[in-house]
PDB file of N, CA and C in Angstrom:
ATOM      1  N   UNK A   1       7.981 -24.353  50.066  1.00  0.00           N
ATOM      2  CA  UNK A   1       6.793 -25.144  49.858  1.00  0.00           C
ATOM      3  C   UNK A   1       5.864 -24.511  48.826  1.00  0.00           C
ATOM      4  N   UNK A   2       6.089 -23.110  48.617  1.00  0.00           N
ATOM      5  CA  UNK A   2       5.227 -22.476  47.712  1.00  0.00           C
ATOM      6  C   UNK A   2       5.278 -23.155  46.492  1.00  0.00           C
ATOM      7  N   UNK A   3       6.787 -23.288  46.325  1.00  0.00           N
ATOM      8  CA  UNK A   3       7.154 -23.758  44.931  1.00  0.00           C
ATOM      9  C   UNK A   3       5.972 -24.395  43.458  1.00  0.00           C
ATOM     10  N   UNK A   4       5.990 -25.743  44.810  1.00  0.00           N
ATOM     11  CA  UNK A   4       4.830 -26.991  44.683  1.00  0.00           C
ATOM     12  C   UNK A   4       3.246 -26.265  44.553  1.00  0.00           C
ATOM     13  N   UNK A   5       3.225 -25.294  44.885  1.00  0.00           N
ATOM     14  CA  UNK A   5       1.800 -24.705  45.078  1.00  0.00           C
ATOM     15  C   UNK A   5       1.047 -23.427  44.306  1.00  0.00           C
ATOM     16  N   UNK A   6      -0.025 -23.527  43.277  1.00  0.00           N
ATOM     17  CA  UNK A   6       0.127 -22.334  42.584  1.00  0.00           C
ATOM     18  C   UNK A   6      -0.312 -21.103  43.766  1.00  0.00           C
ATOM     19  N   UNK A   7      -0.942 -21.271  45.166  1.00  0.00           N
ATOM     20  CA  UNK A   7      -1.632 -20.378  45.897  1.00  0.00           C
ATOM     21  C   UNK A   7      -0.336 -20.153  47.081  1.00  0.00           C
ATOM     22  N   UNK A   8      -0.648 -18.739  47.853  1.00  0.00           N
ATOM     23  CA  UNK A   8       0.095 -18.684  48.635  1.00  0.00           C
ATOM     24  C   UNK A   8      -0.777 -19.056  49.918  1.00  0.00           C
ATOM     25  N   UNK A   9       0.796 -19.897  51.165  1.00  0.00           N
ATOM     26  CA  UNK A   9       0.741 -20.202  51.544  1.00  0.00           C
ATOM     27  C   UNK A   9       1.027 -19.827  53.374  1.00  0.00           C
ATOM     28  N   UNK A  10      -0.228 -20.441  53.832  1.00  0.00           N
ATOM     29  CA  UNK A  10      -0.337 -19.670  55.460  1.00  0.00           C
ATOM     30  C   UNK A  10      -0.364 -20.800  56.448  1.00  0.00           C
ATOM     31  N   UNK A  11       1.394 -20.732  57.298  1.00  0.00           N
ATOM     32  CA  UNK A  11       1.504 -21.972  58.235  1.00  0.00           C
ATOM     33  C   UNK A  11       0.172 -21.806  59.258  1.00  0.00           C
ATOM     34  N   UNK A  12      -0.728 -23.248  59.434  1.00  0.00           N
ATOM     35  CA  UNK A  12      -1.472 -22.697  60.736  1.00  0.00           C
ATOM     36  C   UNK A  12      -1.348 -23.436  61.612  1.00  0.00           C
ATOM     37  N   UNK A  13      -0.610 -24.530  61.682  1.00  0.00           N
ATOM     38  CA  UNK A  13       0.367 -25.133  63.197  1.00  0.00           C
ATOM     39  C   UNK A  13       1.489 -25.619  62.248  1.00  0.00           C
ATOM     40  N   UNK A  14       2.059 -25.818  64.080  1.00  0.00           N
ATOM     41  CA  UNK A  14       3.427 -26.526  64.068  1.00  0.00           C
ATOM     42  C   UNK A  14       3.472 -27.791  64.758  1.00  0.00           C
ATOM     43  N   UNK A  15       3.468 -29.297  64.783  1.00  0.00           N
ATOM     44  CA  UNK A  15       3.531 -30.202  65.818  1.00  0.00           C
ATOM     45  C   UNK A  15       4.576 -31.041  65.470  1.00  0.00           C
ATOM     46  N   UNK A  16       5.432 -30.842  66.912  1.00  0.00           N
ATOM     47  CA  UNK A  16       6.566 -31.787  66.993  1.00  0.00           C
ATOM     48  C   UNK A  16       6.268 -33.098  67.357  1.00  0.00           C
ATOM     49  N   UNK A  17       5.762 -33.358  65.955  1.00  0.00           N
ATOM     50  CA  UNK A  17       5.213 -35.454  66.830  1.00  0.00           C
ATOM     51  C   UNK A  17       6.182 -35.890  66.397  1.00  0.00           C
ATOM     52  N   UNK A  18       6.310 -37.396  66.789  1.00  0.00           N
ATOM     53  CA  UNK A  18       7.084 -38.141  66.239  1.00  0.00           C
ATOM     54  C   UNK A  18       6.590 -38.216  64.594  1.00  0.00           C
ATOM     55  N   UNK A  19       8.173 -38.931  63.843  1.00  0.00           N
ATOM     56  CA  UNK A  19       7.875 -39.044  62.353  1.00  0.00           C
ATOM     57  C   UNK A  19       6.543 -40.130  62.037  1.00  0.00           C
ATOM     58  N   UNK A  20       6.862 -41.191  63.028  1.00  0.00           N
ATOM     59  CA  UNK A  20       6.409 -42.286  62.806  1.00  0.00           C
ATOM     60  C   UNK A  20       4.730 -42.204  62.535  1.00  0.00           C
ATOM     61  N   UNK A  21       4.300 -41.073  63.192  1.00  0.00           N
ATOM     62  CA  UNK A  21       3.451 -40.480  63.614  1.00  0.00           C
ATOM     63  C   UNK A  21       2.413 -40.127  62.004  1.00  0.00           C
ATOM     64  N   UNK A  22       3.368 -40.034  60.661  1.00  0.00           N
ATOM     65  CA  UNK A  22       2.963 -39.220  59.626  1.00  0.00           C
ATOM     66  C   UNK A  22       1.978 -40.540  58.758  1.00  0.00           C
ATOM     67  N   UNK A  23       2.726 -41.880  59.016  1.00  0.00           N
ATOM     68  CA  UNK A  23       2.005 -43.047  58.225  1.00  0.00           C
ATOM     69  C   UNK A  23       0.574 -42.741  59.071  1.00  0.00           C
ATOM     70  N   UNK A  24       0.421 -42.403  60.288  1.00  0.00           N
ATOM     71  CA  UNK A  24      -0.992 -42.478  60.535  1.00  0.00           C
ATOM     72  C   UNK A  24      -1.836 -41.589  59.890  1.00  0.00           C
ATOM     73  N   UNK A  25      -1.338 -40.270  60.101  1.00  0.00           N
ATOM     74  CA  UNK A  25      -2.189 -39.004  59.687  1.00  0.00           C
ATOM     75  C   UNK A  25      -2.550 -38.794  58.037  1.00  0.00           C
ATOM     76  N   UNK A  26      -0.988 -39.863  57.209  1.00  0.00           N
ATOM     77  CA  UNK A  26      -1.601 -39.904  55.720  1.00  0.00           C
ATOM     78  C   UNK A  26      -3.070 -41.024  55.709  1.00  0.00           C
ATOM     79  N   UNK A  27      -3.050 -41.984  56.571  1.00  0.00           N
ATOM     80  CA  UNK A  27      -4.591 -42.940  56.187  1.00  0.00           C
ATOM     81  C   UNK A  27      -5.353 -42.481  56.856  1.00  0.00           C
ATOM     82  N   UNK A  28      -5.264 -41.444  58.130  1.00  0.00           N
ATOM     83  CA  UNK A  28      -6.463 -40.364  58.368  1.00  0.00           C
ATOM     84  C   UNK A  28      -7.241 -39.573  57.271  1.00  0.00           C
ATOM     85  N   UNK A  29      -6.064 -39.030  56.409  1.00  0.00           N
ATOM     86  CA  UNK A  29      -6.508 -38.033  55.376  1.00  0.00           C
ATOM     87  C   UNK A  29      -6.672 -38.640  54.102  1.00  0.00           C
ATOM     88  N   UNK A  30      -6.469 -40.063  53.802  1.00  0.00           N
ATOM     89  CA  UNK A  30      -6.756 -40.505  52.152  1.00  0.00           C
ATOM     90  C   UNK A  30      -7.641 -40.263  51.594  1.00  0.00           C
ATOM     91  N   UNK A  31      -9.065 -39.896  51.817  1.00  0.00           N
ATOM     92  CA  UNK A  31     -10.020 -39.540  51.548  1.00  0.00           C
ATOM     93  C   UNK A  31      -9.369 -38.325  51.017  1.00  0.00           C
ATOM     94  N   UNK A  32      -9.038 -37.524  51.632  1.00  0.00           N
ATOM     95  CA  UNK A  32      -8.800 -36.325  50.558  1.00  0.00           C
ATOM     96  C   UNK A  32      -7.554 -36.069  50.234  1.00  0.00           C
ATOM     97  N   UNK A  33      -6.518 -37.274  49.650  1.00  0.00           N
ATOM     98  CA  UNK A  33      -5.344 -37.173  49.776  1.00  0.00           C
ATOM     99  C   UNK A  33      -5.368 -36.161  47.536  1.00  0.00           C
ATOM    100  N   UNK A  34      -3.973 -35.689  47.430  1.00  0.00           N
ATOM    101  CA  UNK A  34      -4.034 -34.841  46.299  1.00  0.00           C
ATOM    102  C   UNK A  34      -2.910 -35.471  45.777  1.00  0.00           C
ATOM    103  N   UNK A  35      -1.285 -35.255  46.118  1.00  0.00           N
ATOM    104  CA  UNK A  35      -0.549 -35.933  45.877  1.00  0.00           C
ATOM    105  C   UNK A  35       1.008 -35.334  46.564  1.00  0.00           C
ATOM    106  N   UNK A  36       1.484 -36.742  46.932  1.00  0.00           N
ATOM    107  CA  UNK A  36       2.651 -36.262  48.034  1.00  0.00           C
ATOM    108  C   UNK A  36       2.244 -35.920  49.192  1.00  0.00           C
ATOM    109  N   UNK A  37       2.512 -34.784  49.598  1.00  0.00           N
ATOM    110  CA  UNK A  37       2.415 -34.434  51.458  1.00  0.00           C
ATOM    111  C   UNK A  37       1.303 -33.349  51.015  1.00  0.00           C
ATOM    112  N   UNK A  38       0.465 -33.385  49.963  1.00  0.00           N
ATOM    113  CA  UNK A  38      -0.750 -32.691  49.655  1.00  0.00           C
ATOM    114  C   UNK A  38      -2.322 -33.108  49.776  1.00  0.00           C
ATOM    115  N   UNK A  39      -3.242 -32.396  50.502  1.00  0.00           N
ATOM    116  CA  UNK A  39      -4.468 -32.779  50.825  1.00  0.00           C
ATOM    117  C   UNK A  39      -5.134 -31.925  50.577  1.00  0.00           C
ATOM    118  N   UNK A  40      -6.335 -32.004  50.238  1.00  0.00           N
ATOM    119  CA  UNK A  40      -7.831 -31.443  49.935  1.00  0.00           C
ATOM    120  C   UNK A  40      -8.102 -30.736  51.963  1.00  0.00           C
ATOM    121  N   UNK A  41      -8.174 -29.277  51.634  1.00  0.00           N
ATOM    122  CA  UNK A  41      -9.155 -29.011  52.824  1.00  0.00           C
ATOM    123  C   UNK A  41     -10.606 -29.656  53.355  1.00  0.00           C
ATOM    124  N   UNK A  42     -10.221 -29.934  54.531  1.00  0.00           N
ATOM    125  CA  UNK A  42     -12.137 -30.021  54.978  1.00  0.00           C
ATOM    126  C   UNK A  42     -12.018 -30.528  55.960  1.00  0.00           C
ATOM    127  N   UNK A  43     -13.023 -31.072  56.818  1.00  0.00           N
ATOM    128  CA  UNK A  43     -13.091 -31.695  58.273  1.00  0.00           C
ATOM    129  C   UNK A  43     -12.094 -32.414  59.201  1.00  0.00           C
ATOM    130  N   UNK A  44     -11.345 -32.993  58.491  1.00  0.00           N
ATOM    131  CA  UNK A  44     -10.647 -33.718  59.059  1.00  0.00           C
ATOM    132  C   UNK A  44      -9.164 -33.336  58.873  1.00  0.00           C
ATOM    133  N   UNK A  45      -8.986 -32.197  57.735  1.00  0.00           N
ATOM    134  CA  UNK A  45      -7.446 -31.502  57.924  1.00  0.00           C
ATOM    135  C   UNK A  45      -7.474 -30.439  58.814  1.00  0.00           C
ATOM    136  N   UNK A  46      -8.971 -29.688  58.904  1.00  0.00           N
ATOM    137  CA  UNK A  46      -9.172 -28.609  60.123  1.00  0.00           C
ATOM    138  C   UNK A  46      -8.941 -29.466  61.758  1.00  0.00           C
ATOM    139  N   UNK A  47      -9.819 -30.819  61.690  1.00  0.00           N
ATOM    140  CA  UNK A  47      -9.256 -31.112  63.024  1.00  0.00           C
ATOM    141  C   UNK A  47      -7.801 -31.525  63.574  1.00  0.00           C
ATOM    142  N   UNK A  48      -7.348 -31.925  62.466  1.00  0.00           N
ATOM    143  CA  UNK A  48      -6.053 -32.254  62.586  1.00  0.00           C
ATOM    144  C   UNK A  48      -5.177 -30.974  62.768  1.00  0.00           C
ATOM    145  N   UNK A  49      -5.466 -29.710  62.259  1.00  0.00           N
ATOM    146  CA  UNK A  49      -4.752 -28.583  62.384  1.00  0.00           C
ATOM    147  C   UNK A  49      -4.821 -27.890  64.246  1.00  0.00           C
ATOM    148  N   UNK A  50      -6.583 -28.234  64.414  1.00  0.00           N
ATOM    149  CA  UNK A  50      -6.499 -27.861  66.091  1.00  0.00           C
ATOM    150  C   UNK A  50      -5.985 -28.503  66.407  1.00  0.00           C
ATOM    151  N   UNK A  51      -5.799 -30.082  66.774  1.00  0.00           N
ATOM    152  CA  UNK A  51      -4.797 -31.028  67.383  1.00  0.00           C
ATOM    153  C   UNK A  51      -3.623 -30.577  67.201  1.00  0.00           C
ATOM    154  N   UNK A  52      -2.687 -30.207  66.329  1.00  0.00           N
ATOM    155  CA  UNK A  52      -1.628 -29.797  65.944  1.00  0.00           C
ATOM    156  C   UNK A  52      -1.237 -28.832  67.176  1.00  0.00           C
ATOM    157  N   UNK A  53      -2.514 -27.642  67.355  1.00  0.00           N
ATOM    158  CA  UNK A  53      -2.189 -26.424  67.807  1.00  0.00           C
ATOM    159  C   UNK A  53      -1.839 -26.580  69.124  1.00  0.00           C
ATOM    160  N   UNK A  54      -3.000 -27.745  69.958  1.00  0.00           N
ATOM    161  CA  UNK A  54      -3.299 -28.150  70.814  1.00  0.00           C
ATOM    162  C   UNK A  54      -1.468 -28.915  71.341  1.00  0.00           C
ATOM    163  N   UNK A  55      -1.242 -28.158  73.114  1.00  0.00           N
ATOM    164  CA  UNK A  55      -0.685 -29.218  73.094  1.00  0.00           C
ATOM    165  C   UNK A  55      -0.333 -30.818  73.797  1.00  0.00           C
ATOM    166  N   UNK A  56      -1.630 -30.947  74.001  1.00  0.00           N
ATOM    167  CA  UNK A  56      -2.067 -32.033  74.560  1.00  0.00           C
ATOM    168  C   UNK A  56      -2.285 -32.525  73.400  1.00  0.00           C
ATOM    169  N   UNK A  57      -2.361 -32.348  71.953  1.00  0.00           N
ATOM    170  CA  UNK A  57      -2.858 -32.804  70.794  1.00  0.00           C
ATOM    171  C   UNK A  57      -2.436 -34.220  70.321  1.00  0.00           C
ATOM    172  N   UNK A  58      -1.108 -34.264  70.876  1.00  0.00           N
ATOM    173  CA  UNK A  58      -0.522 -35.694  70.178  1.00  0.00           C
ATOM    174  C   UNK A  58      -1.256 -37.244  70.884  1.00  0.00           C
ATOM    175  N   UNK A  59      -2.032 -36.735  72.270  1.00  0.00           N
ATOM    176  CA  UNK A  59      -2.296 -37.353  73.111  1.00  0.00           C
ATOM    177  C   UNK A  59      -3.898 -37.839  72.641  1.00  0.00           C
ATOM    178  N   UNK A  60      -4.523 -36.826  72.134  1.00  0.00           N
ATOM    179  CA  UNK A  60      -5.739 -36.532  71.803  1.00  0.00           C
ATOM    180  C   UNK A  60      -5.593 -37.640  70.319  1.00  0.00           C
ATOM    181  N   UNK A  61      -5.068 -37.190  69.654  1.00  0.00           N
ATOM    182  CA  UNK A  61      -4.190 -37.919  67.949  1.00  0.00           C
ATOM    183  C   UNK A  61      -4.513 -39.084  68.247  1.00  0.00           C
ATOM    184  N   UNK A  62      -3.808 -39.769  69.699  1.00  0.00           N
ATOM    185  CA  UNK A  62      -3.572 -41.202  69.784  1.00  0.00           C
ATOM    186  C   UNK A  62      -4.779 -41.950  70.148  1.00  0.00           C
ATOM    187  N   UNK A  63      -5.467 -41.613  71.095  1.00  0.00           N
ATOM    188  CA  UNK A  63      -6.863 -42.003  70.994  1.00  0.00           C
ATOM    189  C   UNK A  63      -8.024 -42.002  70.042  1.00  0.00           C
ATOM    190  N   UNK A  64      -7.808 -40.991  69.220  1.00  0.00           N
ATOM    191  CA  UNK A  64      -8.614 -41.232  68.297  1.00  0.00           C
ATOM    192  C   UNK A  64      -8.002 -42.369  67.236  1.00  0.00           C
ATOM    193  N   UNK A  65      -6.464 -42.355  67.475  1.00  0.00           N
ATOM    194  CA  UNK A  65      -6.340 -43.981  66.341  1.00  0.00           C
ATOM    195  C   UNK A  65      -6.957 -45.238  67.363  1.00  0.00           C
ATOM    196  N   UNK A  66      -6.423 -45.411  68.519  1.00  0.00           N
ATOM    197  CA  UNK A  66      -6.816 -46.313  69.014  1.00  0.00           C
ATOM    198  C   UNK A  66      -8.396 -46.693  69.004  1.00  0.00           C
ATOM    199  N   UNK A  67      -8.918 -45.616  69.031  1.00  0.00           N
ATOM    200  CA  UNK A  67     -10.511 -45.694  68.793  1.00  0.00           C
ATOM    201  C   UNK A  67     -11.085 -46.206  67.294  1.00  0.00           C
ATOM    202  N   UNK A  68     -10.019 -46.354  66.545  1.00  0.00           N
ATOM    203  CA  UNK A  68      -9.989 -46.352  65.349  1.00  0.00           C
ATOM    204  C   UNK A  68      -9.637 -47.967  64.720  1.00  0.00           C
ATOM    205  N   UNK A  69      -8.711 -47.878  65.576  1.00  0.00           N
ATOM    206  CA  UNK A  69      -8.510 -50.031  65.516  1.00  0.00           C
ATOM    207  C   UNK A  69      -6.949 -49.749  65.423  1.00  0.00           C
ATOM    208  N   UNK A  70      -6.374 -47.998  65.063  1.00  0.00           N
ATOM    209  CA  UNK A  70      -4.503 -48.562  64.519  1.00  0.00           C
ATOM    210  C   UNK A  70      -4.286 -48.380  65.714  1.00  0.00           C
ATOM    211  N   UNK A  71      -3.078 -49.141  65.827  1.00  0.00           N
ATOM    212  CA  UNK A  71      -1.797 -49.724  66.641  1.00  0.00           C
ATOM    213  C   UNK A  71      -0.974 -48.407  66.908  1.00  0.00           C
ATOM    214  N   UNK A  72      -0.011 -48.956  67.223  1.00  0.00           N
ATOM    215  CA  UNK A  72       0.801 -47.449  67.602  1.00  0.00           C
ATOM    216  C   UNK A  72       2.195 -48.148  66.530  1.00  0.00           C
ATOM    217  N   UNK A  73       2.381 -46.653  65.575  1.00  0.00           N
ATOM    218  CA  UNK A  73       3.079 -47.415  64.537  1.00  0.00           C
ATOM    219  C   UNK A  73       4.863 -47.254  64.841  1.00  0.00           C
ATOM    220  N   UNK A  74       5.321 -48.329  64.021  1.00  0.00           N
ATOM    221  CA  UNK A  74       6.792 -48.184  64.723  1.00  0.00           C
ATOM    222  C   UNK A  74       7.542 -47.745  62.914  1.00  0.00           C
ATOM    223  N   UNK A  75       8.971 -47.237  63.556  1.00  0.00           N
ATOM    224  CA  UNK A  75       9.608 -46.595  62.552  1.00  0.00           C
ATOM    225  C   UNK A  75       9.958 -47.697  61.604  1.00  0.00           C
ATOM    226  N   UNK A  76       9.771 -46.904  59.817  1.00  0.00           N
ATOM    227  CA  UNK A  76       9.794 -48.165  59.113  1.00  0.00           C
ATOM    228  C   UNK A  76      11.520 -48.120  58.843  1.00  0.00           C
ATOM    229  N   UNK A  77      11.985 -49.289  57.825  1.00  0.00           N
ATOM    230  CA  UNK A  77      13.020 -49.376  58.138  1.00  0.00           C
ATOM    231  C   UNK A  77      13.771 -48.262  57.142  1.00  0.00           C
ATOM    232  N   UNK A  78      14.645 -47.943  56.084  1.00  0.00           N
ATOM    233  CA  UNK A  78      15.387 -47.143  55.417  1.00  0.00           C
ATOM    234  C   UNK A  78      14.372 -47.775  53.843  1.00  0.00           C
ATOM    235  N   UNK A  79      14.249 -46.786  53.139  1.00  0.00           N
ATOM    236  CA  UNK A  79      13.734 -47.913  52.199  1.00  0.00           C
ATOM    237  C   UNK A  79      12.471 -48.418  51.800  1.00  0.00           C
ATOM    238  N   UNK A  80      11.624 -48.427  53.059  1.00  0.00           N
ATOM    239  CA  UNK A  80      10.870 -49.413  53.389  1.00  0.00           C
ATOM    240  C   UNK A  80       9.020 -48.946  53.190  1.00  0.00           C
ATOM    241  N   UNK A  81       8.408 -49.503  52.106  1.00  0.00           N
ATOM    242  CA  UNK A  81       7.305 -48.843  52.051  1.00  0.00           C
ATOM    243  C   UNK A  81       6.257 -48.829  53.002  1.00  0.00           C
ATOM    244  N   UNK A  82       5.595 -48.320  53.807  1.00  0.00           N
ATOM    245  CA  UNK A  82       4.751 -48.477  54.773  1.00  0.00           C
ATOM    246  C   UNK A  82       3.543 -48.723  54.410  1.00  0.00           C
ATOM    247  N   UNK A  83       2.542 -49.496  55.423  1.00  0.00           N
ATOM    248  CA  UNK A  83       1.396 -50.511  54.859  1.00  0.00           C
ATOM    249  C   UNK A  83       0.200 -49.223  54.800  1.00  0.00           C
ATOM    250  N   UNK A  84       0.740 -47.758  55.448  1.00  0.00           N
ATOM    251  CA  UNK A  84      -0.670 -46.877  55.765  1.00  0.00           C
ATOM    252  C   UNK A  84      -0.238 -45.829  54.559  1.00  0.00           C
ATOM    253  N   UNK A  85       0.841 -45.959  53.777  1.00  0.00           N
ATOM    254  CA  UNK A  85       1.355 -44.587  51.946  1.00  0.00           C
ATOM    255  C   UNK A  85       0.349 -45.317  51.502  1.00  0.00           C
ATOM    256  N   UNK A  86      -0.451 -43.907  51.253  1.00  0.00           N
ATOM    257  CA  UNK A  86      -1.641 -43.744  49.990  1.00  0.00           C
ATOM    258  C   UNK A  86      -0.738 -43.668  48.507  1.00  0.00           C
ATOM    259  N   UNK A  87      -0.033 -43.378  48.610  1.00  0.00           N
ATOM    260  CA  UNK A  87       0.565 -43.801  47.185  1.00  0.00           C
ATOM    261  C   UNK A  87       0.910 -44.658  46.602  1.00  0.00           C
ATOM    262  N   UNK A  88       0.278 -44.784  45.165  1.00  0.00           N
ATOM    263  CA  UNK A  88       0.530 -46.126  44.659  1.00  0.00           C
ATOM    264  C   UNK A  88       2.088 -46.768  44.342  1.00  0.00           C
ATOM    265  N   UNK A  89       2.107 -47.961  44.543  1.00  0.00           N
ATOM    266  CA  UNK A  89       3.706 -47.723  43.533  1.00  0.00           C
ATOM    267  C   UNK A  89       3.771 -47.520  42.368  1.00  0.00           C
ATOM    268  N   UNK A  90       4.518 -47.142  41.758  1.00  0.00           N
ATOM    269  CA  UNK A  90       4.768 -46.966  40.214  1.00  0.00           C
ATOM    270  C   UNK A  90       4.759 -47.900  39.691  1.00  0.00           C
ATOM    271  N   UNK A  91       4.111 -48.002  38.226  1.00  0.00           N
ATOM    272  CA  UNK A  91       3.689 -49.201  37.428  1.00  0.00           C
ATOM    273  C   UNK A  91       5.321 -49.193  36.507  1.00  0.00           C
ATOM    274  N   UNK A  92       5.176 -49.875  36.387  1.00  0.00           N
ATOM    275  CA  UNK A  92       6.751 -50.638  35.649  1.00  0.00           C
ATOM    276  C   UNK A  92       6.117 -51.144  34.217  1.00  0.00           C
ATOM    277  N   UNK A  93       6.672 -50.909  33.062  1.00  0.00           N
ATOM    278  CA  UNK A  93       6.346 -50.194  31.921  1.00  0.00           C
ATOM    279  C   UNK A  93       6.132 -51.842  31.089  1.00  0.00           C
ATOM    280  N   UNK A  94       6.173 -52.957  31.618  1.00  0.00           N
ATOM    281  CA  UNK A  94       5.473 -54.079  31.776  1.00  0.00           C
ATOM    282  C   UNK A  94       3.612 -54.203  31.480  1.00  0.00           C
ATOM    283  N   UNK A  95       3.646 -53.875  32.901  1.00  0.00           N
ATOM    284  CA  UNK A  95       2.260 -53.430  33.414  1.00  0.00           C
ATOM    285  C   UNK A  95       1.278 -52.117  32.804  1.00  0.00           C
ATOM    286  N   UNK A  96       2.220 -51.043  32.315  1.00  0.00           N
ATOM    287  CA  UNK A  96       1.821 -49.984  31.808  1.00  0.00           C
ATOM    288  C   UNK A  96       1.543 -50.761  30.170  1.00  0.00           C
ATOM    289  N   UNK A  97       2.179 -51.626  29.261  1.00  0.00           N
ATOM    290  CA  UNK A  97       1.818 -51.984  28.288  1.00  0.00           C
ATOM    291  C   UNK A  97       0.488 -53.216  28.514  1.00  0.00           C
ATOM    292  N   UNK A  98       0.262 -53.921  29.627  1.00  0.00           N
ATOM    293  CA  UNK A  98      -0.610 -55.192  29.843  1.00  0.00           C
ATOM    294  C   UNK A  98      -1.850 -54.109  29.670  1.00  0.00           C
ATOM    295  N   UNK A  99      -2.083 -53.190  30.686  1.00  0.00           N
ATOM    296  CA  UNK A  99      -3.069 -52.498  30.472  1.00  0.00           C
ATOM    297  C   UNK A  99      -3.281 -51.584  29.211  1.00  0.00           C
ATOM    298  N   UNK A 100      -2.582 -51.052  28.671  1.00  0.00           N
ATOM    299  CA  UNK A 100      -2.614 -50.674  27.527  1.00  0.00           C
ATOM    300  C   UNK A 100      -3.698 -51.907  26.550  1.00  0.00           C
ATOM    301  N   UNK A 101      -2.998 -52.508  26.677  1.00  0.00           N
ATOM    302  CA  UNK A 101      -3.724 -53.995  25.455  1.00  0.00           C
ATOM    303  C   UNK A 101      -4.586 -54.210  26.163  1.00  0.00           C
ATOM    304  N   UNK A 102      -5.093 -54.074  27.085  1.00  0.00           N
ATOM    305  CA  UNK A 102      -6.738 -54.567  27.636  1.00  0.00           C
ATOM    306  C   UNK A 102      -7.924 -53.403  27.167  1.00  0.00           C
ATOM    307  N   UNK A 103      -7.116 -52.276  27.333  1.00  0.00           N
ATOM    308  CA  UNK A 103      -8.239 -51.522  27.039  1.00  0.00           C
ATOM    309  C   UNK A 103      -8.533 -51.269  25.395  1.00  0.00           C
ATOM    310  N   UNK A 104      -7.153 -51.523  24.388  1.00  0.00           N
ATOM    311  CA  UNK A 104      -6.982 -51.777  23.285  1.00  0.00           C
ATOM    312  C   UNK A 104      -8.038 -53.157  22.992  1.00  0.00           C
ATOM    313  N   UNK A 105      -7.759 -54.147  23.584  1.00  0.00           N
ATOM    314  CA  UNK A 105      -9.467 -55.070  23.346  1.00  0.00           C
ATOM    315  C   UNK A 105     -10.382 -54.666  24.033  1.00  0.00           C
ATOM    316  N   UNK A 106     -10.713 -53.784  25.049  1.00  0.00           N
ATOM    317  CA  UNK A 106     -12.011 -53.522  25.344  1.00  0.00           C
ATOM    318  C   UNK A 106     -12.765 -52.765  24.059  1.00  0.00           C
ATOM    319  N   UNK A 107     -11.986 -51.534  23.774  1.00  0.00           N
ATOM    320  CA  UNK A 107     -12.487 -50.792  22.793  1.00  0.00           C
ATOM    321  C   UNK A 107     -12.341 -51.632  21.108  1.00  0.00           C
ATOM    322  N   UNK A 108     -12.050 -53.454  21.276  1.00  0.00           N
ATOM    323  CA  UNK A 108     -12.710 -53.912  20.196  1.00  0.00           C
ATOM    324  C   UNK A 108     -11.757 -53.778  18.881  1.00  0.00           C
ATOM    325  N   UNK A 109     -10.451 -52.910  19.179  1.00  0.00           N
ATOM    326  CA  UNK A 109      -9.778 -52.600  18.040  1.00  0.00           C
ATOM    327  C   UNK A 109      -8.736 -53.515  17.385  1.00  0.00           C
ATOM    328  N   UNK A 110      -8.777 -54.588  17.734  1.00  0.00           N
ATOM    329  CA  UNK A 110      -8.510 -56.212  17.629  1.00  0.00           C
ATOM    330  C   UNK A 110      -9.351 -56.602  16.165  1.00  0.00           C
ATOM    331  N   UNK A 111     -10.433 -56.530  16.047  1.00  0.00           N
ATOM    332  CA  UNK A 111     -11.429 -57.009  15.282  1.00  0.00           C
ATOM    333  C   UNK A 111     -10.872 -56.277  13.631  1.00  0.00           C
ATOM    334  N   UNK A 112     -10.650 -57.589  13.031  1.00  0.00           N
ATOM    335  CA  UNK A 112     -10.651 -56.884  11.593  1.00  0.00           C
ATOM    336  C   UNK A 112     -11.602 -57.215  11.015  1.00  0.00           C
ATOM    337  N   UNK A 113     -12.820 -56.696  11.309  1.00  0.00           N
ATOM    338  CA  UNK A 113     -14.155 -56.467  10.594  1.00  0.00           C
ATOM    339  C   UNK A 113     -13.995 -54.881  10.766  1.00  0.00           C
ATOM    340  N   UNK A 114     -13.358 -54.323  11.335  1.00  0.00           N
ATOM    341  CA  UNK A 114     -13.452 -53.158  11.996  1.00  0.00           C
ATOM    342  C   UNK A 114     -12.618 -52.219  10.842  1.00  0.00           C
ATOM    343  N   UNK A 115     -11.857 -52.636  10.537  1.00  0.00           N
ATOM    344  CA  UNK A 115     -10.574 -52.359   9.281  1.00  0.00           C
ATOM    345  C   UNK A 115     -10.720 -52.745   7.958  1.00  0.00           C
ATOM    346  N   UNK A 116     -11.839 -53.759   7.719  1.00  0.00           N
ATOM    347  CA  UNK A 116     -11.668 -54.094   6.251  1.00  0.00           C
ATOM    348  C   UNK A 116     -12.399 -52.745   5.388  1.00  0.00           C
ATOM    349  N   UNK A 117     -13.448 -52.207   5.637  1.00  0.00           N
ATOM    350  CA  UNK A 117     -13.135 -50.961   4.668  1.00  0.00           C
ATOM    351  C   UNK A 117     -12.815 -50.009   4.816  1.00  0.00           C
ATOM    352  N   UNK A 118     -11.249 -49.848   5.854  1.00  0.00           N
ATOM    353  CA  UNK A 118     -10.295 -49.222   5.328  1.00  0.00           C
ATOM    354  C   UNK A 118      -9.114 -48.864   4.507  1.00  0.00           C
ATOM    355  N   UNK A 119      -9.308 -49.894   3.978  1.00  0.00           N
ATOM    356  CA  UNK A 119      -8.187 -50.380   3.372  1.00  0.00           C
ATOM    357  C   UNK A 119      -8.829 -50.133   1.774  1.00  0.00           C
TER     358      UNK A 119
END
């Protein structure tokens, strides 16, 4: 895991939850999500680390979603993007050119008043 990381790294729990378990804890943490299975320290990765430690924790976990409005989530299928991945999908090079040309007319560079004395 260091690999991914320029700092070294100190396990501070272990929790055997279910997988299904991970779509919740990534839309717990989007607020400070970084990228991949990476998060910003602070309040809510420290509580999640005592829960972890805790092992009544998974129990504790679940009430606070339920308190929260989520459901209890079920395994997605092979494949299958889940509705709580903070990650975007990848833009498809379509979309990567549409936006390109929008911001190409925002910044006006359309206009050949803009070019005639360059030439």
């Amino acid at each position: 895991m260091e690999t991914g990381c320029p700092h070294e790294l100190h396990i501070e729990a272990v929790a055997d939850w279910p997988d299904e378990e991970e779509r919740r804890l990534h839309r717990y943490l989007e607020a400070s999500f970084v990228r991949g299975e990476w998060f910003e320290d602070g309040a809510r990765v420290q509580g999640l680390i005592k829960l972890m430690q805790d092992p009544n924790g998974l129990d504790a976990w679940r009430t606070i979603c339920e308190h929260l409005g989520w459901r209890q989530p079920e395994k997605p299928k092979r494949g299958e993007k889940t509705k709580f991945d903070p990650r975007p999908e990848p833009k498809t090079p379509e979309e990567i050119r549409r936006e390109e040309r929008k911001e190409w007319w925002k910044r006006n560079e359309h206009s050949l008043s803009q070019h005639q004395g360059s030439t």
